[in-house]
Protein backbone atom coordinates (compact mmCIF):
# COMPACT_ATOMS: atom_id res chain seq x y z
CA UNK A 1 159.03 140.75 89.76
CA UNK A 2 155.42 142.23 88.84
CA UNK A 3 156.41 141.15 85.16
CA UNK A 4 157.07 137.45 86.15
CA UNK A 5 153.63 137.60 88.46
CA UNK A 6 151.85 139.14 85.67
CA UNK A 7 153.16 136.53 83.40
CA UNK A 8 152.46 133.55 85.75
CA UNK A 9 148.43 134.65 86.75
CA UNK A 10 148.20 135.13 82.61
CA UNK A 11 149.33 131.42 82.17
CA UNK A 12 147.26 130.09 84.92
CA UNK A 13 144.54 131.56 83.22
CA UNK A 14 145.42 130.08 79.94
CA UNK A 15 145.47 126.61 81.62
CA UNK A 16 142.45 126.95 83.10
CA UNK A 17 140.60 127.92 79.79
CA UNK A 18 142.20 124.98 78.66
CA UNK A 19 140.87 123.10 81.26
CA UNK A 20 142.64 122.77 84.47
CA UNK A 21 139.90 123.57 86.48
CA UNK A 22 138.74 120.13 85.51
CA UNK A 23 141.75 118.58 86.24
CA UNK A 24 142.23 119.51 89.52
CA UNK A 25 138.13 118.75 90.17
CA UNK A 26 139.37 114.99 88.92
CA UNK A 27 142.04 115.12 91.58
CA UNK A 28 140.17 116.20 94.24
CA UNK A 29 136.68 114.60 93.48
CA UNK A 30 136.71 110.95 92.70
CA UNK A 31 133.43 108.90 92.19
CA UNK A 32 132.82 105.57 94.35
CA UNK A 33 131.40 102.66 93.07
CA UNK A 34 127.61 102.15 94.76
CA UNK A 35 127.62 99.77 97.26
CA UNK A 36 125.38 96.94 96.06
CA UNK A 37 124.74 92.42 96.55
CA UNK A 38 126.01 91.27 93.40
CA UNK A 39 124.39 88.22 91.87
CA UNK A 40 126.39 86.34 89.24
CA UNK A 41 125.89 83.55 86.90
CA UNK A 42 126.09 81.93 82.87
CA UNK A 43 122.83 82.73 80.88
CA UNK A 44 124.52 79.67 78.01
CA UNK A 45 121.50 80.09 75.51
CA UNK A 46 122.61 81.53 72.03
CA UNK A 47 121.28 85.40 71.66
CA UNK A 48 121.04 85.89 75.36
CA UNK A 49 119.86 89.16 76.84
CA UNK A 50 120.04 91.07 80.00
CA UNK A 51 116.59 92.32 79.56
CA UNK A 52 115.42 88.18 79.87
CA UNK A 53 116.54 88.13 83.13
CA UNK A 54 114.57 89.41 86.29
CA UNK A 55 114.84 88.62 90.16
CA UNK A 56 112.19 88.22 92.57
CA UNK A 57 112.33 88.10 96.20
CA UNK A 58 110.61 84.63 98.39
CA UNK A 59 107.11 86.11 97.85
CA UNK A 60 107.59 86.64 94.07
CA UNK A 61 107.88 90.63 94.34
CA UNK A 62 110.30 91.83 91.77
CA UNK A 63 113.42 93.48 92.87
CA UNK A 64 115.30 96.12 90.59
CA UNK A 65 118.94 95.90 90.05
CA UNK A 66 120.63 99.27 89.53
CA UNK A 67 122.96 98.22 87.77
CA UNK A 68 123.27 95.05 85.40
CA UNK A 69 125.05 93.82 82.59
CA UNK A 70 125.36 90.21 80.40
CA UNK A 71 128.45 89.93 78.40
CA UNK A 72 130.02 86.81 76.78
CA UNK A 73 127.04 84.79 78.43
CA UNK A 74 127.83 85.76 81.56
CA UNK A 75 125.41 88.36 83.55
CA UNK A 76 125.30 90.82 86.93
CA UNK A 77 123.11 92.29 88.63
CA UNK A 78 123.72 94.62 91.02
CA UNK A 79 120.86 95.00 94.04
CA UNK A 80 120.67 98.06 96.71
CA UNK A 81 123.11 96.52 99.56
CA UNK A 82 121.17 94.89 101.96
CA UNK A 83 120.74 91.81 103.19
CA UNK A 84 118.69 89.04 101.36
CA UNK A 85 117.47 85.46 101.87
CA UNK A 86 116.09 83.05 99.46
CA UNK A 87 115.92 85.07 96.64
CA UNK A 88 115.11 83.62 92.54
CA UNK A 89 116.54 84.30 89.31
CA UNK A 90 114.62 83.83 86.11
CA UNK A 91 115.36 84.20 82.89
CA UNK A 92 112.59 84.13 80.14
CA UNK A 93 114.07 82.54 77.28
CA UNK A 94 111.39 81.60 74.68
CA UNK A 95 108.04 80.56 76.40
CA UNK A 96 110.32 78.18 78.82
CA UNK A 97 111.36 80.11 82.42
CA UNK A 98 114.65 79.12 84.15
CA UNK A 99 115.09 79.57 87.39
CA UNK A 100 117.83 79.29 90.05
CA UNK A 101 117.83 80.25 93.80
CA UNK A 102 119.53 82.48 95.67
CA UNK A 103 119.73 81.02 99.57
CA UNK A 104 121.34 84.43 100.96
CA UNK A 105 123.78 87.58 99.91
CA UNK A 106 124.77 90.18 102.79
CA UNK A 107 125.15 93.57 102.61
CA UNK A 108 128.03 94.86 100.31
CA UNK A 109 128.91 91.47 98.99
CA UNK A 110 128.09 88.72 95.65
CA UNK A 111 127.27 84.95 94.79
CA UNK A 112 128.57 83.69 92.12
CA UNK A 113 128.00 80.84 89.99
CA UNK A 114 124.28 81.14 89.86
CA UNK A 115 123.66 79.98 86.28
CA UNK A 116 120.43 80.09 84.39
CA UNK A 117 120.80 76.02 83.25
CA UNK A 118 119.62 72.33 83.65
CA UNK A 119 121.25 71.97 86.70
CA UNK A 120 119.75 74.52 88.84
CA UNK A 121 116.02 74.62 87.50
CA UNK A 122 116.03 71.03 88.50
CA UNK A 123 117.33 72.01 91.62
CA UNK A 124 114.33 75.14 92.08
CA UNK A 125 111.78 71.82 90.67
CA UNK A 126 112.50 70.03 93.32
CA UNK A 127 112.90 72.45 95.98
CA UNK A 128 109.28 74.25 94.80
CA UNK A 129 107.38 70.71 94.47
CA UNK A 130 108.40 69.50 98.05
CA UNK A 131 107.81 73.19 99.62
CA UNK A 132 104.23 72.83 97.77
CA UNK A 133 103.51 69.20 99.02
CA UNK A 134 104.31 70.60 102.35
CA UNK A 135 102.23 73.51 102.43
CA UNK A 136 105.56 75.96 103.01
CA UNK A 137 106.77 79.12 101.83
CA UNK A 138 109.92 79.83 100.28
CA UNK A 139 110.35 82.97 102.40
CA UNK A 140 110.32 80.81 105.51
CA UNK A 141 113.52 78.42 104.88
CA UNK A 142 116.38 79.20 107.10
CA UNK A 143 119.31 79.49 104.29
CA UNK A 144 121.72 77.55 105.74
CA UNK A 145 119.55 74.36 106.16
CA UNK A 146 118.56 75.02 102.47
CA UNK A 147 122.32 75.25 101.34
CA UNK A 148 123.22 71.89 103.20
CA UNK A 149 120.15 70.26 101.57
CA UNK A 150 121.37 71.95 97.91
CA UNK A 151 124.52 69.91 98.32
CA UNK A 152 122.69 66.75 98.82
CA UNK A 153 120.07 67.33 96.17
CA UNK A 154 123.28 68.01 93.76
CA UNK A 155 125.43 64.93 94.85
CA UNK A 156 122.30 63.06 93.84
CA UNK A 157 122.31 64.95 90.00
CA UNK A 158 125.77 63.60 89.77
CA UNK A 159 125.01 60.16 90.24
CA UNK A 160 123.17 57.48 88.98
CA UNK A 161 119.55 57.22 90.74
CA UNK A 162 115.68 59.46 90.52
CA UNK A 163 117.15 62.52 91.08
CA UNK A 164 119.69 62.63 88.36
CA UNK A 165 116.87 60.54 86.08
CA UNK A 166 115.27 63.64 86.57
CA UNK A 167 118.26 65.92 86.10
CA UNK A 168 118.18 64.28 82.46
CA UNK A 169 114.63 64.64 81.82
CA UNK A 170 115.16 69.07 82.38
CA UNK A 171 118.21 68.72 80.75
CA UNK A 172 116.10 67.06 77.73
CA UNK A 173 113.53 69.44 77.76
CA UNK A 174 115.45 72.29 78.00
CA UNK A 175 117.61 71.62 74.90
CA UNK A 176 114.82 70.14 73.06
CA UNK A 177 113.29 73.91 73.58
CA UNK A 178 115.96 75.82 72.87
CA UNK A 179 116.08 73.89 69.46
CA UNK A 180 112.64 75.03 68.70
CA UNK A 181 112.37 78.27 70.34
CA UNK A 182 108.84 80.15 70.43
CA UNK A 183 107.73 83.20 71.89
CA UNK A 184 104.76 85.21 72.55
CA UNK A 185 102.61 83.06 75.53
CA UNK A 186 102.53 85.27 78.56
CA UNK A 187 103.15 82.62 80.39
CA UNK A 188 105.73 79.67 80.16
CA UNK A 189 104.68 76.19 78.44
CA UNK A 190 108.35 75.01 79.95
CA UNK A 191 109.40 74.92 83.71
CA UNK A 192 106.31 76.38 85.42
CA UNK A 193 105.94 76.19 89.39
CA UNK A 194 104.27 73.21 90.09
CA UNK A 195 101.57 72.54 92.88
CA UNK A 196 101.74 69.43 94.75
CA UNK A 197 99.20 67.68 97.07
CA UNK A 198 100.43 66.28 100.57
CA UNK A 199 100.62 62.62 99.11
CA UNK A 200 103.48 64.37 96.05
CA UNK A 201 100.93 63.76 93.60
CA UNK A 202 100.81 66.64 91.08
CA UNK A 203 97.41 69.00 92.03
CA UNK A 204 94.89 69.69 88.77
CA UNK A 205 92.72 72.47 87.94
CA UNK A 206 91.67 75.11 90.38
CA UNK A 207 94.78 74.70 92.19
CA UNK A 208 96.80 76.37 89.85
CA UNK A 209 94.00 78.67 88.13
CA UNK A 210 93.99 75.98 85.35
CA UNK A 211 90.45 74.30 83.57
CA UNK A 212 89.28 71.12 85.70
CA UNK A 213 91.40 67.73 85.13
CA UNK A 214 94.78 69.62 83.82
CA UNK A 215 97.50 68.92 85.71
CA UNK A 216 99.42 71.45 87.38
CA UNK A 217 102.61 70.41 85.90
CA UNK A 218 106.27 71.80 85.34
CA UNK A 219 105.25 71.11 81.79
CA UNK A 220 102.04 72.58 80.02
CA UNK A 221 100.02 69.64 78.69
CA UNK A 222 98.95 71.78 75.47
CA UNK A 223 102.56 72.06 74.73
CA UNK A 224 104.06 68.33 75.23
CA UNK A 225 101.02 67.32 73.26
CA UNK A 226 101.59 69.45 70.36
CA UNK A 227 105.64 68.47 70.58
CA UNK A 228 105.91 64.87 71.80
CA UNK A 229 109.14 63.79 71.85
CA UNK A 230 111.17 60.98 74.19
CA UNK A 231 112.20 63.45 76.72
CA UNK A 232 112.79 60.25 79.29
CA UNK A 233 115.39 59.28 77.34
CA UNK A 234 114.27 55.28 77.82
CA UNK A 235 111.82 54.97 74.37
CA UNK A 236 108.92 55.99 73.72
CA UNK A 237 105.44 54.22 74.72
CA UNK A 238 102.34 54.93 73.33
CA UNK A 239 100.39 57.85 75.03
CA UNK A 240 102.36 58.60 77.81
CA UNK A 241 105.71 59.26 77.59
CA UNK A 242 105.78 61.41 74.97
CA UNK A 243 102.55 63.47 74.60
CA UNK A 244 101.71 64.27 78.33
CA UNK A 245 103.70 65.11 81.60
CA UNK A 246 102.44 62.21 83.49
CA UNK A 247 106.37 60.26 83.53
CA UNK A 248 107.98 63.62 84.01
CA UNK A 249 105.08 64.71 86.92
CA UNK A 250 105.55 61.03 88.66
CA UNK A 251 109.64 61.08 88.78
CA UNK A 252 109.21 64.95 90.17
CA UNK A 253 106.89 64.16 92.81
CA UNK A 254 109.51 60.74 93.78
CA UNK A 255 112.47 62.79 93.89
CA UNK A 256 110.61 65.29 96.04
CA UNK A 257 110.21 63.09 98.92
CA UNK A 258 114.28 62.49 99.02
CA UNK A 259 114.90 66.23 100.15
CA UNK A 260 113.77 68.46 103.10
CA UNK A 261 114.73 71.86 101.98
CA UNK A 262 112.64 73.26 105.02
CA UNK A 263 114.99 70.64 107.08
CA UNK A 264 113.87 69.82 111.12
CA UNK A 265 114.11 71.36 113.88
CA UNK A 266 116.66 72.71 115.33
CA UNK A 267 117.20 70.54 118.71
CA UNK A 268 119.68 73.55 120.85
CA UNK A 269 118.46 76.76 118.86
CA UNK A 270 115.14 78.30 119.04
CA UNK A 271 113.68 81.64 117.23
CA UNK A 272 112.86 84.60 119.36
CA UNK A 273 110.31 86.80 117.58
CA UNK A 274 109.72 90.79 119.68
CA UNK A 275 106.61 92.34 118.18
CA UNK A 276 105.56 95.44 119.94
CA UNK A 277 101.78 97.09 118.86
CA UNK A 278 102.85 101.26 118.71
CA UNK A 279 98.89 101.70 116.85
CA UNK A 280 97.11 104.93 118.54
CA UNK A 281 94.30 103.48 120.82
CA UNK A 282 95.74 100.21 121.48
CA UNK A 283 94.38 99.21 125.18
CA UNK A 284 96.70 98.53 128.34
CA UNK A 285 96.15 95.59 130.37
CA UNK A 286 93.60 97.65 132.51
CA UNK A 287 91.33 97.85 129.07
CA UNK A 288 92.09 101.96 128.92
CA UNK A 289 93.67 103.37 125.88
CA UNK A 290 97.47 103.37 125.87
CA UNK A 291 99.58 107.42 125.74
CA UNK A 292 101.78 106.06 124.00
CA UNK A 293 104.08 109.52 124.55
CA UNK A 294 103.86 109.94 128.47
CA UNK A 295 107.11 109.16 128.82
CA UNK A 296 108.71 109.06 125.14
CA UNK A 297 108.80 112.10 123.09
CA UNK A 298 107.42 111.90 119.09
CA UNK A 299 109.47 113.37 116.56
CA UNK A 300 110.46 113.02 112.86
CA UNK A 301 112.91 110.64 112.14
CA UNK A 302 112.36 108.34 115.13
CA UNK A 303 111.58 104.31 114.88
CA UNK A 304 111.31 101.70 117.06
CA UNK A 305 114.26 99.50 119.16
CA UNK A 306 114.28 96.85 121.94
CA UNK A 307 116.88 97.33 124.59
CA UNK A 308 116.94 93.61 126.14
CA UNK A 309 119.44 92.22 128.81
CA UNK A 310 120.00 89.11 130.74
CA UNK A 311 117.43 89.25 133.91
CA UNK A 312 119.56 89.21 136.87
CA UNK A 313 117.47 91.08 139.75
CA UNK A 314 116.00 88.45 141.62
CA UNK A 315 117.53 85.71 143.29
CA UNK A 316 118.98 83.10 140.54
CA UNK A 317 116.87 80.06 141.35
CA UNK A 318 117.52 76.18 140.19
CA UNK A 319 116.20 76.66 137.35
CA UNK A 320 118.33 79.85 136.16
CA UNK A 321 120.81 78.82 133.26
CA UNK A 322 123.80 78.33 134.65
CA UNK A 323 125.36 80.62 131.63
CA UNK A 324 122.54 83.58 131.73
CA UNK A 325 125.51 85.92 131.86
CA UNK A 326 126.88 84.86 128.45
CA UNK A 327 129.07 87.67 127.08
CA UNK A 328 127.88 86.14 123.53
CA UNK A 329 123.89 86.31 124.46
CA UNK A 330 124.04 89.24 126.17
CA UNK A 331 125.27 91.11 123.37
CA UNK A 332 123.14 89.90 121.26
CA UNK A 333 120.43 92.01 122.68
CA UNK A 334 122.71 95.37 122.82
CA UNK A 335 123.61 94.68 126.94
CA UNK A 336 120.70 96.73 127.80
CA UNK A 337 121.89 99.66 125.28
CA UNK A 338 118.87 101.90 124.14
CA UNK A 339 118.45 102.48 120.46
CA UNK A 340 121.21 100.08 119.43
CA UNK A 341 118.57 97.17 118.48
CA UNK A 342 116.23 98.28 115.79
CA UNK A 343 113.14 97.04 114.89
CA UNK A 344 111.00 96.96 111.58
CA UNK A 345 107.76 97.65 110.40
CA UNK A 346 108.77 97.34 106.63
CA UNK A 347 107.88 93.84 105.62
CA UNK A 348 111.50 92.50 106.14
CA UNK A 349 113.55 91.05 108.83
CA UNK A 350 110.49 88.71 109.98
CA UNK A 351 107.99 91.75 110.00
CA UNK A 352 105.02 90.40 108.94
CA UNK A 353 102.86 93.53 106.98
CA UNK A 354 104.70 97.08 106.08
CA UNK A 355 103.22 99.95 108.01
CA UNK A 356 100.56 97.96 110.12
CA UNK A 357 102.04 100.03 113.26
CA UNK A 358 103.57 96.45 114.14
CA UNK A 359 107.73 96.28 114.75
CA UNK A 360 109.36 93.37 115.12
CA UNK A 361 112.84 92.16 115.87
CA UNK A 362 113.68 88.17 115.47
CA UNK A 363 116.91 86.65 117.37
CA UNK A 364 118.04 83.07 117.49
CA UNK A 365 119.01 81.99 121.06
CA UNK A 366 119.91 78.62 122.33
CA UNK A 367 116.40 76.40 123.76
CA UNK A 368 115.42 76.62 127.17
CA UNK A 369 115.53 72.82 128.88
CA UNK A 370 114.45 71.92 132.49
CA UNK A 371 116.99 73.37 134.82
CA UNK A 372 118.25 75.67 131.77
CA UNK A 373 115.82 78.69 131.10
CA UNK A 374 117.20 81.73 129.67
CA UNK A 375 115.65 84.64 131.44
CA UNK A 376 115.16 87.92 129.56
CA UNK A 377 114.87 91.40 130.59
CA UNK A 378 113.16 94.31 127.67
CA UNK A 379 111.84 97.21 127.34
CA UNK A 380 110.65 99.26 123.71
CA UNK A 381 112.21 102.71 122.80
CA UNK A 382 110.65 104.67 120.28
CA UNK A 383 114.04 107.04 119.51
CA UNK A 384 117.15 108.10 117.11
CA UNK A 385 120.05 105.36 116.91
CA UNK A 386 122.39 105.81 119.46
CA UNK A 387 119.74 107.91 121.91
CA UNK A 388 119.86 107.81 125.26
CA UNK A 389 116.86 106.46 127.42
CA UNK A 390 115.15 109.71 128.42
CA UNK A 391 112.32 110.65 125.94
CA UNK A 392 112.86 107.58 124.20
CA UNK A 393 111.76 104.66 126.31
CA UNK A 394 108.05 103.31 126.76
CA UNK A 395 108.53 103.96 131.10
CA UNK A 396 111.31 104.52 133.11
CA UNK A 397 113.08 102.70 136.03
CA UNK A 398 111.17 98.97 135.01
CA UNK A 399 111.44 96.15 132.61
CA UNK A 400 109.40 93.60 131.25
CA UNK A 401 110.36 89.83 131.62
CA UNK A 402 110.33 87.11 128.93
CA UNK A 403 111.03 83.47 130.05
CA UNK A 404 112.63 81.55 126.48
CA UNK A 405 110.42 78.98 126.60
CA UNK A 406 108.61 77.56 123.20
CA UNK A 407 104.60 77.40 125.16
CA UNK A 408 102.60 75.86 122.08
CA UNK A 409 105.11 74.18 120.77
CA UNK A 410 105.24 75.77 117.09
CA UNK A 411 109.24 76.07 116.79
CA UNK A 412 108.69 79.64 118.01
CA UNK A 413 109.26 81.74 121.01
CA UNK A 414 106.78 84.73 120.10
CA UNK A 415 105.96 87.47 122.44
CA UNK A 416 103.61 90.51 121.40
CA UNK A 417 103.07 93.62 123.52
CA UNK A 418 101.54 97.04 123.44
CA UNK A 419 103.95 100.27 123.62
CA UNK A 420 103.65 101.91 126.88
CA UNK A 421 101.62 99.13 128.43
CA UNK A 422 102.18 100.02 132.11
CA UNK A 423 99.76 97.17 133.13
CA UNK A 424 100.32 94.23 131.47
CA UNK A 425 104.40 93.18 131.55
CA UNK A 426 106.03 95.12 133.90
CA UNK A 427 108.49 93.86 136.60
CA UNK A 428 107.78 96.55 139.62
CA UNK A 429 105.43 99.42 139.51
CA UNK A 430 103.12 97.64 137.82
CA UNK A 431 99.48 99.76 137.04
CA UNK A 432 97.61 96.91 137.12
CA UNK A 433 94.46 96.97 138.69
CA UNK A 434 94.72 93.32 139.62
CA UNK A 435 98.03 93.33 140.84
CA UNK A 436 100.54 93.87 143.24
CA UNK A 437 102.71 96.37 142.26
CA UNK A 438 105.03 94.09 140.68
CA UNK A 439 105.03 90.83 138.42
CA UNK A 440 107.10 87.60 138.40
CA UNK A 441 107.81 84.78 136.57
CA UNK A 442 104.58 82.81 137.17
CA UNK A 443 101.98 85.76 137.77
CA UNK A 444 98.81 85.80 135.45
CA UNK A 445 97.36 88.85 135.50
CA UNK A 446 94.38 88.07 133.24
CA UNK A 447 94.55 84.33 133.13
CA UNK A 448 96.31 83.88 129.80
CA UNK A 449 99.25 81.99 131.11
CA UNK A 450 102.35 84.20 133.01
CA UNK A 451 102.96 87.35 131.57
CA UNK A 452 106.47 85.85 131.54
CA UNK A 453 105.46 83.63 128.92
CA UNK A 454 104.64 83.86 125.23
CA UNK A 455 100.56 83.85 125.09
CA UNK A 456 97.99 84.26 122.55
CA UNK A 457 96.99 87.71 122.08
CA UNK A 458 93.92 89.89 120.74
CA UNK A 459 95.26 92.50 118.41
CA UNK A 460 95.72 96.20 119.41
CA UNK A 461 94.15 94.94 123.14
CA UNK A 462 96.54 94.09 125.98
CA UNK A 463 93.71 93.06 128.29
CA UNK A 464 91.93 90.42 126.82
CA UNK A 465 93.47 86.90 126.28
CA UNK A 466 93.54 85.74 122.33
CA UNK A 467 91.67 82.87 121.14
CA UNK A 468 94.66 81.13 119.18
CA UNK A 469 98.33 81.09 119.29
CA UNK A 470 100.04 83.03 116.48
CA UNK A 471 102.57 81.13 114.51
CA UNK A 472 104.76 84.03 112.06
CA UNK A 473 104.58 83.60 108.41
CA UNK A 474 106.93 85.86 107.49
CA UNK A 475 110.01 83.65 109.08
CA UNK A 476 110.42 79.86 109.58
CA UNK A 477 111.40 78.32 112.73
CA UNK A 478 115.28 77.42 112.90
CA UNK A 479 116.02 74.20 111.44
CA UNK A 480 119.20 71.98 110.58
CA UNK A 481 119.52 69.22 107.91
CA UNK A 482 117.65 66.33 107.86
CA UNK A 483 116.45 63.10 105.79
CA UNK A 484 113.32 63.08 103.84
C-alpha cells in the first residue's frame, strides 16, 4: 500500500512539472469578458484603419474605447459600460471627416449599423446646421425625439426631393475625395461642422475662427476652388457650382429647415431637475452659514442622494392629482428610500460642472395642469448606497415640498437648495426667523415666490432671491416629434 502511495504522490508530481497546476488554475479560474457599450459600423473606404476612427461625446470630449478592432471594413469599439446619449463617430480619412451619430447605448449593451458613409454624414450635416441655426447643443436633444426625426430625415434621402438632392451632393463629394485622397491639413477641407445664422444662411468669418468673408461651410472654399468639379450633379455653370460651396451651402441650409432634431415640447411630460449646493459656507435662509454635518456624519466614500415621495400629510385639496399615489411615480423617486437615488457632481446625468460641490438628479414626470398638480415630498442624504437615514440625512423628522409646476415657463421644473438648510424649505420645524414653524404650499419666506415653487436663486446663498431664472445647459427639456 505505501508502494502504490509512493508511486501515486511521485506521478502527481510528474504531472504537475508537466503542468497540471495550470490546468487545474484553467478549470477553476476563467476570465470574463469586460463589460462595455459596443458601437458598430462599415468604415467602406479602401486601406481603412482603426486608428482613423475616434468618438467624442455631445460636447466634443474624446472618449477612449478599451477595446477596438476594424476587420474586413467593419469596426468596434468597445466603451466603459455606462450609459450614453448623443454620442459621434468620426473617422479621418484623408483631409475629409465622416461623421455619424450615436442617439443613445445603455449600460452593457451595442448599436449597430453605424457606418462611416454618405448616408449618415448627411444625416450629422443636417442635424449640426439646424442645431447651429437654432442656437442648440447637441448634448441637449432628448434621443428618442432625435431617433424619430432620423427616420424622417432618412425617408427623405430615399426619395426624390432637397434632402436626397443633398444626399447626392455628399455622396459626390465624398467619392470624388476618396478618388483623390490627400493628407496632412490638421484640419478637414471635406465635411467640416458648419455654423448657421437664425435665417439658415451659412455664418462667415469670425464665427467659425475663419478670415472675414469665408464662409463657414461643410466644404473649405480653398479646397473646392483648387478642385472644381460638378458635384451637383445638374452641369456645371460658370463660377458657382463648381469652384465655391455657395449651391452646396444654399441646399444645406433648405433642407435644414425640413427637420427639428431638437423636436417640441413635450405637451404631458415635463423635466424635473434636483440640484442641491453641499459647498462649505453656503448660507441658510436666515443668511448664517450652513453645518452642513449637524445631523449627517462625513466620511470617505460617501456622495450625495435624494429620498423623494409623494406628499400626502396634509389634507388632499381640489387641486391634488387625483393619481399622486401612483405606484409608477412613486417609485420613481425610491418611495421615500434613503440612499437609493443618487445624485452627481461629475458632469453627467444633467450635472452641469464636475466637482463644483453642485449634485444633481433629473427625472421626467408627467405636467402639472389646473386641478392636476403633482405634489412632492424630499429631503438630501449625504451617505453609502443602501444607508439608513441616521447620520446620513440633511435633518431629521421633516421634508421639503416641491409643487411640479414649470414657473417661467422654460420646459423645466428646476429647484436648487442648500444642504442642511433648516430655514429655507422645510415643512414643520422650520428655523426661520420669519416664519412660523412650518411652511406650506403658498408661503414666501423671502418674497421669491413659495418655497414650494421653483425660484431663481443666488448661488451658494439660500437667503437672498436670484436676479434671473436658471435654464440647465447640460440637459434639454423633454420633447416629442414635430414638423419643421
Amino acid at each position: 500500500m505505501r508502494a502504490l502511495l509512493q508511486a501515486g504522490l511521485l506521478a502527481l508530481a510528474a504531472l504537475a512539472g508537466c503542468g497540471v497546476e495550470n490546468l487545474v488554475g484553467s478549470a477553476i479560474h476563467k476570465d470574463f469578458q469586460r463589460p462595455a457599450s459596443v458601437i458598430r459600423g462599415a468604415a467602406p473606404w479602401a486601406g481603412a484603419t482603426i486608428s482613423q476612427i475616434t468618438v467624442t461625446d455631445a460636447d466634443g470630449n474624446v472618449l477612449a474605447p478599451f477595446q477596438q478592432s476594424l476587420e474586413n471594413g467593419q469596426y468596434e469599439l468597445r466603451l466603459p459600460s455606462a450609459k450614453y446619449a448623443m454620442l459621434v463617430v468620426h473617422a479621418r480619412v484623408g483631409d475629409m471627416e465622416l461623421r455619424a451619430l450615436v442617439p443613445s447605448i445603455g449600460a452593457e449593451s451595442s448599436v449597430s449599423g453605424v457606418d462611416l458613409d454618405a448616408l449618415n454624414m448627411t444625416e450629422t450635416l443636417i442635424t449640426e446646421a439646424r442645431l447651429s441655426a437654432d442656437g442648440v447643443k447637441l448634448r441637449t436633444l432628448t434621443p428618442a425625439t432625435y431617433v424619430a426625426t432620423r427616420v424622417l430625415m432618412r425617408a427623405g434621402m430615399t426619395s426624390a426631393g432637397p434632402t436626397q438632392n443633398l444626399f447626392l451632393m455628399v455622396e459626390r463629394l465624398a467619392a470624388h475625395f476618396l478618388a483623390n485622397p490627400t493628407s496632412g491639413n490638421p484640419d478637414p477641407f471635406l465635411f467640416r461642422v458648419p455654423a448657421l445664422d437664425s435665417t439658415f444662411a451659412t455664418r462667415t468669418g469670425s464665427a467659425c475662427g475663419l478670415p472675414s468673408g469665408v464662409a463657414c461651410s461643410a466644404i473649405d472654399a480653398g479646397w473646392i476652388a483648387r478642385n472644381p468639379f460638378d458635384y451637383t450633379g445638374g452641369g456645371c455653370p460658370p463660377s458657382t457650382t463648381c469652384s465655391d460651396s455657395a449651391v452646396f451651402d444654399a441646399a444645406l441650409g433648405a433642407v435644414a429647415q425640413l427637420y427639428r432634431p431638437a423636436g417640441c415640447p413635450d405637451p404631458n411630460h415635463i423635466r424635473l431637475i434636483f440640484t442641491v449646493d453641499f459647498n462649505q459656507g453656503a448660507l441658510n435662509g436666515n443668511c448664517g452659514v450652513v453645518d452642513r454635518f449637524k445631523w449627517a456624519t462625513d466620511k470617505p466614500g460617501k456622495s450625495m442622494f435624494l429620498a423623494a415621495w409623494i406628499y400626502t400629510l396634509d389634507p388632499p385639496g381640489a387641486s391634488d392629482i387625483t393619481d399622486q399615489n401612483s405606484p409608477g411615480i412613486a417609485a420613481l423617486f425610491g418611495n421615500a428610500t434613503p440612499n437609493v437615488i443618487p445624485m452627481y457632481d461629475d458632469g453627467t446625468n444633467g450635472d452641469e460642472s464636475a466637482g463644483d460641490g453642485i449634485w444633481t438628479v433629473t427625472f421626467d414626470v408627467p405636467r402639472s395642469s389646473p386641478g392636476h398638480l403633482l405634489r412632492l415630498g424630499y429631503k438630501y442624504t449625504w451617505g453609502t448606497f443602501g444607508a439608513a437615514w441616521t447620520g446620513t440625512e440633511e435633518w431629521p423628522g421633516n421634508g421639503r415640498l416641491l409643487e411640479v409646476v414649470d414657473v417661467n415657463g422654460d420646459g423645466f421644473v428646476y429647484r436648487r437648495d442648500v444642504f442642511g438648510d433648516e430655514a429655507t424649505n422645510k415643512d414643520f420645524s422650520n428655523l426661520n426667523t420669519s416664519g412660523t414653524g412650518s411652511i406650506g404650499w403658498t408661503t414666501a419666506l423671502h418674497g421669491c415666490g413659495p418655497e414650494a415653487h421653483e425660484q431663481p436663486f443666488t448661488l451658494h446663498n439660500a437667503c437672498a432671491c436670484g436676479s434671473a431664472w436658471h435654464t440647465p445647459t447640460s440637459v434639454g427639456p423633454i420633447t416629442i416629434p414635430c414638423g419643421p
